[in-house]
Protein backbone atom coordinates (compact mmCIF):
# COMPACT_ATOMS: atom_id res chain seq x y z
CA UNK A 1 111.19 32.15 -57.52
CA UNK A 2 109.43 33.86 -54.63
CA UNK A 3 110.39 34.48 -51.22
CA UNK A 4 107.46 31.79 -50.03
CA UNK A 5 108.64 29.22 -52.73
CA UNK A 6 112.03 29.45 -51.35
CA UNK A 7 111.23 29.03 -47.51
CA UNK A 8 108.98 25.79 -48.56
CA UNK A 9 112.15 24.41 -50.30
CA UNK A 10 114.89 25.15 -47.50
CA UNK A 11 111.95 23.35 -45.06
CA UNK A 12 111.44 20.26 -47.74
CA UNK A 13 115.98 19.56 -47.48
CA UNK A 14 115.92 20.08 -44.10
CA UNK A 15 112.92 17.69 -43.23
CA UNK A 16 114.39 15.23 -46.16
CA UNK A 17 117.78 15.72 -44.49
CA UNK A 18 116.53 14.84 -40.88
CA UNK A 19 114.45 11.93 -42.38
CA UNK A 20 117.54 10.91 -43.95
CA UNK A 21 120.07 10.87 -41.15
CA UNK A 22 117.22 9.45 -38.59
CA UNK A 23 118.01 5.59 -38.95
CA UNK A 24 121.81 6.49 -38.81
CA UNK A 25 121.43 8.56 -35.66
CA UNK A 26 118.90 5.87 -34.24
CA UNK A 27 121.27 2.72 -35.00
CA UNK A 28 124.07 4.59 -33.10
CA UNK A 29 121.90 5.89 -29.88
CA UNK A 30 120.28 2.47 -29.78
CA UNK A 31 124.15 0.97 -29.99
CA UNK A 32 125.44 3.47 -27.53
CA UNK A 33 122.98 2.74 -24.86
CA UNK A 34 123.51 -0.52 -25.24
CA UNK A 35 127.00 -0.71 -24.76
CA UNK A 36 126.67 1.79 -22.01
CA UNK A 37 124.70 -0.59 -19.94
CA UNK A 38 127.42 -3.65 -20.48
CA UNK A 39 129.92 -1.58 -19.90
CA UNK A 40 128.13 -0.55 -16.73
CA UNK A 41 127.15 -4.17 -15.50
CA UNK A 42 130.60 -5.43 -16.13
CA UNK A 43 132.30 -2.59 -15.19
CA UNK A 44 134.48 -1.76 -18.41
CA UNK A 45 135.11 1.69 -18.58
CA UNK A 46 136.90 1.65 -21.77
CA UNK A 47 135.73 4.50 -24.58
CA UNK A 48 137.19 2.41 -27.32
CA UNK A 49 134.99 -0.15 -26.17
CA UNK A 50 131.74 1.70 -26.63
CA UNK A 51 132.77 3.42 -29.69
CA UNK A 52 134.03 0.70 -32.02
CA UNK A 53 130.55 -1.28 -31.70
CA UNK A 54 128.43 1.78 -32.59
CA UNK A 55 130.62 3.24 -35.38
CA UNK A 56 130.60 -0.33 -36.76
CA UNK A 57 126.43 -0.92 -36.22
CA UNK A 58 126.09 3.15 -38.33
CA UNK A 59 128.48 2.08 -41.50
CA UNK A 60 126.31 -1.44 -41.54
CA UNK A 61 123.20 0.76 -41.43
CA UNK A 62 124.28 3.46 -43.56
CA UNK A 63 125.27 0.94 -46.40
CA UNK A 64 122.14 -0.48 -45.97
CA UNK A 65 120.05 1.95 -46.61
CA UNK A 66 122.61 4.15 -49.04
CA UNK A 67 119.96 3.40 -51.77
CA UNK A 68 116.65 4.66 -50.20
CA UNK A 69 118.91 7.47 -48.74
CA UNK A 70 119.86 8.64 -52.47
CA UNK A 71 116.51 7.92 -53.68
CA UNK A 72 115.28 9.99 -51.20
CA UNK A 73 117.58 13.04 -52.24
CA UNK A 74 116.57 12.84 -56.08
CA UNK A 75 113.03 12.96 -55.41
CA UNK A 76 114.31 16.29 -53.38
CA UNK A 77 115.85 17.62 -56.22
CA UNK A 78 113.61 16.56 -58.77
CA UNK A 79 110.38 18.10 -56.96
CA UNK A 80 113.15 21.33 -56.76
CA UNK A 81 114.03 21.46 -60.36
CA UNK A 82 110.58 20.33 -61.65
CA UNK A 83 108.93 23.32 -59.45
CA UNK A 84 110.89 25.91 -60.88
């Protein structure tokens, strides 16, 4: 394995990994806000409040999409170990 062949893999999991993690990280900033702007019309100031909803909204999503996630990741490895 060259040097090149190497930096092209380490970019392909790190662009897989973003790609992975993005409707996760989306769900829970789209949640947050959300919550952020009830809390701020009715005045709740409660963390518990805002974090409860979101980290309920990311498990939904991430069991959702747990299969395309792992099919994602073996198409990863399998372009790895099929280059090689």
């Amino acid at each position: 394995m060259t040097e090149s062949e190497l930096v092209e893999y380490v970019r392909q999991a790190i662009l897989a990994g973003l790609l992975v993690l993005a409707p996760v990280v989306l769900v829970g900033f789209a949640v947050g806000t959300l919550m952020g702007l009830v809390q701020a019309a009715t005045g709740i100031h409660e963390q518990i409040v805002g974090l409860v909803p979101r980290l309920m909204a990311m498990v939904a999503v991430l069991v959702l999409v747990m299969p395309w996630m792992l099919e994602q990741m073996v198409e990863l490895l399998r372009a790895a170990a099929g280059g090689s």
